[in-house]
C-alpha atoms as a PDB file:
ATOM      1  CA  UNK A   1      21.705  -7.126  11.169  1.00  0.00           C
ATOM      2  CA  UNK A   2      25.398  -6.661  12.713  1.00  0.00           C
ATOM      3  CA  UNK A   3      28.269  -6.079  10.082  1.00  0.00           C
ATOM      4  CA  UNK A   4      29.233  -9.697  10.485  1.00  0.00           C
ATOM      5  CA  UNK A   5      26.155 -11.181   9.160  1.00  0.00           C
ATOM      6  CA  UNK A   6      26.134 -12.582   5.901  1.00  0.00           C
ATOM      7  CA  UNK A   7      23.739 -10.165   4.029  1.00  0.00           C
ATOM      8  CA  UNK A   8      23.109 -12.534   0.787  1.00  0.00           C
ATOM      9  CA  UNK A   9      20.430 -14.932   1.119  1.00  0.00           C
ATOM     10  CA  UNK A  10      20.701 -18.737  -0.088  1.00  0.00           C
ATOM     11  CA  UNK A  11      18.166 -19.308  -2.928  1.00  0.00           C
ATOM     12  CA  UNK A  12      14.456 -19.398  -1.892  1.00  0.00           C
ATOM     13  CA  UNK A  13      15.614 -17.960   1.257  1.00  0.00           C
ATOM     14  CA  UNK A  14      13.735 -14.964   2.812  1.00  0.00           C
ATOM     15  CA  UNK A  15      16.002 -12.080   4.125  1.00  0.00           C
ATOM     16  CA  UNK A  16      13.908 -10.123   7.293  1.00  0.00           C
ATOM     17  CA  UNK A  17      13.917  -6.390   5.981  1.00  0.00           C
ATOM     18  CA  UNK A  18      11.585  -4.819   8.433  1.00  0.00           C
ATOM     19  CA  UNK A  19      10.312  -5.824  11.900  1.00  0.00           C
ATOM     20  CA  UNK A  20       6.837  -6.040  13.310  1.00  0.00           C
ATOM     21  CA  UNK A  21       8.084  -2.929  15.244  1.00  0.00           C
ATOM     22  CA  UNK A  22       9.433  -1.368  12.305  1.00  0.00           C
ATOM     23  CA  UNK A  23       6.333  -1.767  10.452  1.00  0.00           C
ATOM     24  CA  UNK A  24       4.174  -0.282  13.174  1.00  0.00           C
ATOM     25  CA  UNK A  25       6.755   2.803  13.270  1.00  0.00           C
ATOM     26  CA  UNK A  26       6.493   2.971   9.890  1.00  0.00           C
ATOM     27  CA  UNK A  27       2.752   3.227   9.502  1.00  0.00           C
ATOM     28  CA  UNK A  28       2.696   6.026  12.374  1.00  0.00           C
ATOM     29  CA  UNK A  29       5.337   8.117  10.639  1.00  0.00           C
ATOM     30  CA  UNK A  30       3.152   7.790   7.533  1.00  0.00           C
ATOM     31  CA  UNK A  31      -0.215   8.808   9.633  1.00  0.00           C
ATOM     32  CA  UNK A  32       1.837  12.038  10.735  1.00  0.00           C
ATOM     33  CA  UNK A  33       2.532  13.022   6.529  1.00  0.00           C
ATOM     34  CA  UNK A  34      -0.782  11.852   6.197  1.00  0.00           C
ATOM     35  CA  UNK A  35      -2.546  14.221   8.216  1.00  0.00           C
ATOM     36  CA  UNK A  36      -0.002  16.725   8.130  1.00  0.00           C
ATOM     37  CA  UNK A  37      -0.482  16.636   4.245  1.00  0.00           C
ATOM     38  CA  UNK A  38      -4.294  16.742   5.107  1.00  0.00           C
ATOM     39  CA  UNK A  39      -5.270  18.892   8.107  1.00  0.00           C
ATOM     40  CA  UNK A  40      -8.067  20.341   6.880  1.00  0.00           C
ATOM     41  CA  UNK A  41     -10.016  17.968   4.671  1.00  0.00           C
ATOM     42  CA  UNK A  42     -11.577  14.876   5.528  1.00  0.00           C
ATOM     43  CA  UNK A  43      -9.698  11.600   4.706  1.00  0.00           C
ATOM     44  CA  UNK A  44     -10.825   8.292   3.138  1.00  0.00           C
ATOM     45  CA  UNK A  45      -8.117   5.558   3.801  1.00  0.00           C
ATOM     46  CA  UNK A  46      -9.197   2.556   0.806  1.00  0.00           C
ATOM     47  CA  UNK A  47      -7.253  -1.026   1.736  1.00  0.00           C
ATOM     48  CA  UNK A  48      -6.348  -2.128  -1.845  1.00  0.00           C
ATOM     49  CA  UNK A  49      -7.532  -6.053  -1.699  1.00  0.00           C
ATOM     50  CA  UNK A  50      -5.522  -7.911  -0.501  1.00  0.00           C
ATOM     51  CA  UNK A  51      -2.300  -7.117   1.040  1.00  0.00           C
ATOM     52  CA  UNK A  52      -2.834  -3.505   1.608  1.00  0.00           C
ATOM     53  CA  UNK A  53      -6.532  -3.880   3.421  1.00  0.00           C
ATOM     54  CA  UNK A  54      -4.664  -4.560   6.783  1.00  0.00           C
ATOM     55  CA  UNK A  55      -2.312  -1.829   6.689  1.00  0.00           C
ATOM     56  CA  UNK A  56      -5.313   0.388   5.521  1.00  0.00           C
ATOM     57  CA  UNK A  57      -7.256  -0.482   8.965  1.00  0.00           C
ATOM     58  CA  UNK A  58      -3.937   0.254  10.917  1.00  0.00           C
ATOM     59  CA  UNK A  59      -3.480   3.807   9.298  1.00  0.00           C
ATOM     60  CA  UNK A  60      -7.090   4.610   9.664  1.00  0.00           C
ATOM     61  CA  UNK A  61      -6.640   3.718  13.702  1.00  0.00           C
ATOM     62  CA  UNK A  62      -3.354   5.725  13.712  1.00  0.00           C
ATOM     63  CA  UNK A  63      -4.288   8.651  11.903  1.00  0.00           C
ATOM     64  CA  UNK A  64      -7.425   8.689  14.786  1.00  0.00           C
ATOM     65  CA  UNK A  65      -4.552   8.251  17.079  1.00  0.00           C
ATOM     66  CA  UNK A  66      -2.579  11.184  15.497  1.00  0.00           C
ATOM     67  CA  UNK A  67      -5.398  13.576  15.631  1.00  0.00           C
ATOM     68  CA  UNK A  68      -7.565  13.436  12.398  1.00  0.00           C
ATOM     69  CA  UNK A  69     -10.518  14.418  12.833  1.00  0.00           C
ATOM     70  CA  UNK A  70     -13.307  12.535  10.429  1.00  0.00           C
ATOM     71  CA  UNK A  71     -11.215   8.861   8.937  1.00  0.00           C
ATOM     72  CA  UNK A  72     -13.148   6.290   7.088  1.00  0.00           C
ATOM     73  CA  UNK A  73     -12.307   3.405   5.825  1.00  0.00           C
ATOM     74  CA  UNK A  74     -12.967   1.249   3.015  1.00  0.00           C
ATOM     75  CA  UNK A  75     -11.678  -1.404   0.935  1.00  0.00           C
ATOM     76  CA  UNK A  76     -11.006  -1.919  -3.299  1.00  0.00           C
ATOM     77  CA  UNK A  77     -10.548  -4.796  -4.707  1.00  0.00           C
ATOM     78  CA  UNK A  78      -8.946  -3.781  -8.516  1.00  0.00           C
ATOM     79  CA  UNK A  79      -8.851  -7.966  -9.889  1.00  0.00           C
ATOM     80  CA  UNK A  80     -11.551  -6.886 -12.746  1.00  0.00           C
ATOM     81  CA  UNK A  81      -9.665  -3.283 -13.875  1.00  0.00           C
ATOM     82  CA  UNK A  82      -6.213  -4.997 -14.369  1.00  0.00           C
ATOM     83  CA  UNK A  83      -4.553  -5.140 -17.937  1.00  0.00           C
ATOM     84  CA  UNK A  84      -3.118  -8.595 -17.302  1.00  0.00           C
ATOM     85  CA  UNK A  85      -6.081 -10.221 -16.916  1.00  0.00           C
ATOM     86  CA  UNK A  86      -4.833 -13.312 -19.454  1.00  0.00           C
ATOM     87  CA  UNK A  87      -2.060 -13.811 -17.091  1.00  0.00           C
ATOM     88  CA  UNK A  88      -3.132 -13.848 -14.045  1.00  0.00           C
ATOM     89  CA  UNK A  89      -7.392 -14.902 -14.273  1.00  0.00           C
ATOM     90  CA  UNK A  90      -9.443 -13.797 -11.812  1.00  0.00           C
ATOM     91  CA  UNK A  91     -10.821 -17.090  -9.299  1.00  0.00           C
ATOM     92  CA  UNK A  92     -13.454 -14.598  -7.642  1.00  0.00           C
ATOM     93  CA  UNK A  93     -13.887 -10.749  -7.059  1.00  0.00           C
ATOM     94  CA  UNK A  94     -13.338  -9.790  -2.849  1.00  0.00           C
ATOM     95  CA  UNK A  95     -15.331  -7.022  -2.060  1.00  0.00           C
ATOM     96  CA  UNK A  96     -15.354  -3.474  -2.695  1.00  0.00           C
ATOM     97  CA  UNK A  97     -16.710  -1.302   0.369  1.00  0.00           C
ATOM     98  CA  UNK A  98     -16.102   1.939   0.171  1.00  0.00           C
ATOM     99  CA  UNK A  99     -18.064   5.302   1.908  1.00  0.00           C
ATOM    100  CA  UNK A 100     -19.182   8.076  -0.619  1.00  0.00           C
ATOM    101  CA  UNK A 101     -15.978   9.969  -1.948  1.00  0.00           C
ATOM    102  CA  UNK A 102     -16.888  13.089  -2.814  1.00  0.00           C
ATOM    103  CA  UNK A 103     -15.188  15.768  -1.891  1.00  0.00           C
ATOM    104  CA  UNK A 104     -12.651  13.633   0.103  1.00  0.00           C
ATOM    105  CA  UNK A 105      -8.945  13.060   0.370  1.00  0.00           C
ATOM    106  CA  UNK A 106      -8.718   9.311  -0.462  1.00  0.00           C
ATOM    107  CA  UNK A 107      -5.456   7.437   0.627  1.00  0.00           C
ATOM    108  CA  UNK A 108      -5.323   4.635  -1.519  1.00  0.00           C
ATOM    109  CA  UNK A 109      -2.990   1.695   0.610  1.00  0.00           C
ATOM    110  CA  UNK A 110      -0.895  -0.980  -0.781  1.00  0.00           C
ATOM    111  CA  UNK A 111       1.243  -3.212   0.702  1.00  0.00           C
ATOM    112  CA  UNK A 112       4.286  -2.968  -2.291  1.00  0.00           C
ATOM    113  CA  UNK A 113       4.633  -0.448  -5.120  1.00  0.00           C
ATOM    114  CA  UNK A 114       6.367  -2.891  -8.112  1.00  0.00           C
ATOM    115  CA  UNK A 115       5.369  -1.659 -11.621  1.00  0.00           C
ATOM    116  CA  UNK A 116       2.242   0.205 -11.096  1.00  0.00           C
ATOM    117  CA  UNK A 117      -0.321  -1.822 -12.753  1.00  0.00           C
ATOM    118  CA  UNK A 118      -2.351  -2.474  -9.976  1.00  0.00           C
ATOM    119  CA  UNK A 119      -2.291   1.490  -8.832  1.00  0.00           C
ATOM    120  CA  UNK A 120      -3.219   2.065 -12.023  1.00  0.00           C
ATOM    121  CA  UNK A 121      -6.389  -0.467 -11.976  1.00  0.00           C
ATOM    122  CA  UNK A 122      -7.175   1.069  -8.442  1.00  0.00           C
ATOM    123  CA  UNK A 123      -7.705   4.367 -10.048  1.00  0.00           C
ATOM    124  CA  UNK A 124      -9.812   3.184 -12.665  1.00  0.00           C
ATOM    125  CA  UNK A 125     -11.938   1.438  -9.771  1.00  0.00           C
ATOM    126  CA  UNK A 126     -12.352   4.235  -8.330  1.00  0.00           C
ATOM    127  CA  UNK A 127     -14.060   6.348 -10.615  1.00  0.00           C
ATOM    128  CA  UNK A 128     -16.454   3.864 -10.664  1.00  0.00           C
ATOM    129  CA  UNK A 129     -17.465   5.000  -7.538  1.00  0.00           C
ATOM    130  CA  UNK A 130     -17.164   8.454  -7.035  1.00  0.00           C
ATOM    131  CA  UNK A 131     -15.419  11.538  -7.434  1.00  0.00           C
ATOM    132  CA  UNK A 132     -12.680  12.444  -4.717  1.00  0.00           C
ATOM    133  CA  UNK A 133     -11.223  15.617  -4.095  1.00  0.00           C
ATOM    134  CA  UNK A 134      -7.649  13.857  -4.487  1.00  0.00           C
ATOM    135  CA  UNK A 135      -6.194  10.718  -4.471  1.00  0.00           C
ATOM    136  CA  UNK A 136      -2.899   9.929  -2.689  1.00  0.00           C
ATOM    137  CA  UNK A 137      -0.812   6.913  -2.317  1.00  0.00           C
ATOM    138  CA  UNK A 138       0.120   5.330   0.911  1.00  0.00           C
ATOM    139  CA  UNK A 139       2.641   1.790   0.418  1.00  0.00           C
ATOM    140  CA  UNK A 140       4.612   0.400   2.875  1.00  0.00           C
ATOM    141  CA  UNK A 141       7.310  -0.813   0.241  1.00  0.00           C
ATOM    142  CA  UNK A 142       8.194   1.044  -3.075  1.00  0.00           C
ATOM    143  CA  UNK A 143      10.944  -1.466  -4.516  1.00  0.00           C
ATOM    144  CA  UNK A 144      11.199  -0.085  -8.043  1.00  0.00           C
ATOM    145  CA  UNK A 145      10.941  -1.335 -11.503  1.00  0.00           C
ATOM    146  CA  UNK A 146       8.001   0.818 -12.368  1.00  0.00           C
ATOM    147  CA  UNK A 147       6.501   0.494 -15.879  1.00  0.00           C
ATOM    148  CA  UNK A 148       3.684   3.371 -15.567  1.00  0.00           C
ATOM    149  CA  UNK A 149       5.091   6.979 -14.033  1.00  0.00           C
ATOM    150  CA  UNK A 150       2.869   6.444 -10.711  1.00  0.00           C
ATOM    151  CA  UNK A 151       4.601   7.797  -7.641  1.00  0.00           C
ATOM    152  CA  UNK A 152       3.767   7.009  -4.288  1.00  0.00           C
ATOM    153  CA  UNK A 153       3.128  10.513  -1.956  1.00  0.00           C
ATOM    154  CA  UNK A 154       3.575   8.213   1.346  1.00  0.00           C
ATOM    155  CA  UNK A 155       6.073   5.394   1.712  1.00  0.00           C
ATOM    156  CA  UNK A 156       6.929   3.357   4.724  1.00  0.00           C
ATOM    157  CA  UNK A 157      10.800   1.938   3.004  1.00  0.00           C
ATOM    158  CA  UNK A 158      12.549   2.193  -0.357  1.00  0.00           C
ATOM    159  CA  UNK A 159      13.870  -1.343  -1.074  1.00  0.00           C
ATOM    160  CA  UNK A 160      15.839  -1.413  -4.285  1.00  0.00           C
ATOM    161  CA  UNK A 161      15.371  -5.091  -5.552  1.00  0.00           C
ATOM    162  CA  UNK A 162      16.259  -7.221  -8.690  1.00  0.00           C
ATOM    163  CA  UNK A 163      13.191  -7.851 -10.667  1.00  0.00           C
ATOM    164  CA  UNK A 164      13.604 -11.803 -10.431  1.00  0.00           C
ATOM    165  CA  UNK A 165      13.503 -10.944  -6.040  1.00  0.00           C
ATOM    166  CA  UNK A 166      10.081 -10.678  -4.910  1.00  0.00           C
ATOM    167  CA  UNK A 167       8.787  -8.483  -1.748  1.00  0.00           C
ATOM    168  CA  UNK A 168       6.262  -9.999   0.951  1.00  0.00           C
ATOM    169  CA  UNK A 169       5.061  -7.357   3.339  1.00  0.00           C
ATOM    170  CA  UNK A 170       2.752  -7.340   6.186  1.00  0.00           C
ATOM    171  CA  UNK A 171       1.740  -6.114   9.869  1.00  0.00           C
ATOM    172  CA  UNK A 172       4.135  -8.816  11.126  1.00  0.00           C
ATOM    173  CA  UNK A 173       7.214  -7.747   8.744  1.00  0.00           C
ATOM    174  CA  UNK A 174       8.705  -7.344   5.416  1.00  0.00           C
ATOM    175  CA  UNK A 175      11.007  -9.708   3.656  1.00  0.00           C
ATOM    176  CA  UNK A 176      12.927 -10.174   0.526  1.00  0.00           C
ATOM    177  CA  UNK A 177      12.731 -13.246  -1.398  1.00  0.00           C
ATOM    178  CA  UNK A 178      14.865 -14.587  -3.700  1.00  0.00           C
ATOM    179  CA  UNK A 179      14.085 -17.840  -6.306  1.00  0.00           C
END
């Protein structure tokens, strides 16, 4: 954006925060911290269903592309280990594949970090499924407004937002949306 561009959006608009390019820089810088983090111990990267299972299968081919060593993937879908389960019903589980965990670093990938909820249904998932050595968080966007104290150890962009602004991020691009 050049300094003469309007940087406000008209309502319901969509404001371009990140390119396809910028995404795919992103997700390498985060492979670098990822195995620089992790040299030694083998790494599970786990898609969160939906938006972070693409980004998951990108950082899994860039961290092989980086250098580590023994990367598997898998994918979590958290709909049934969510608190807000009134508010937002479940129309049919996706599927969980995941390899065995134990004694593996597991990068758990989301597309945006909001209040936490679903990080914190992830974890609970997970248990169900093994033990990991650690868990670590991998999101492309952390815009704020978090309600639980979860952190995330590997983030693509900070993007302060209003709560009432929503966040859309994929492969192709990240934009801010406004009602």
């Amino acid at each position: 954006m050049t300094e003469t561009e309007d940087p406000r959006t008209p309502s319901g608009a969509a404001r371009p925060l990140l390119s396809s390019s910028d995404v795919t820089r992103a997700l390498r810088r985060m492979a670098h911290e990822i195995l620089e983090r992790n040299h030694e111990a083998p790494v599970c990267v786990v898609g969160l269903r939906r938006g972070g299972v693409a980004l998951a299968e990108r950082l899994a081919h860039d961290l092989r592309e980086v250098g580590a060593a023994d990367v598997e993937l898998g994918q979590l879908d958290v709909a049934f280990f969510r608190d807000d389960l009134a508010a937002r019903p479940v129309t049919g589980a996706g599927a969980t594949a995941l390899p065995a965990l134990e004694d593996r670093v597991v990068v758990l990938v989301d597309d945006v970090l909001y209040t936490g909820r679903t990080v914190r249904a992830a974890l609970n998932a997970l248990v169900e499924w093994g033990r990991p050595r650690a868990v670590q968080l991998a999101v492309l966007v952390d815009r704020g407004h978090r309600e639980l104290p979860i952190r995330a150890d590997f983030v693509g962009k900070n993007v302060p937002t209003a709560r009432e602004e929503s966040v859309r991020a994929t492969l192709d691009g990240v934009w801010l949306e406004r009602p």
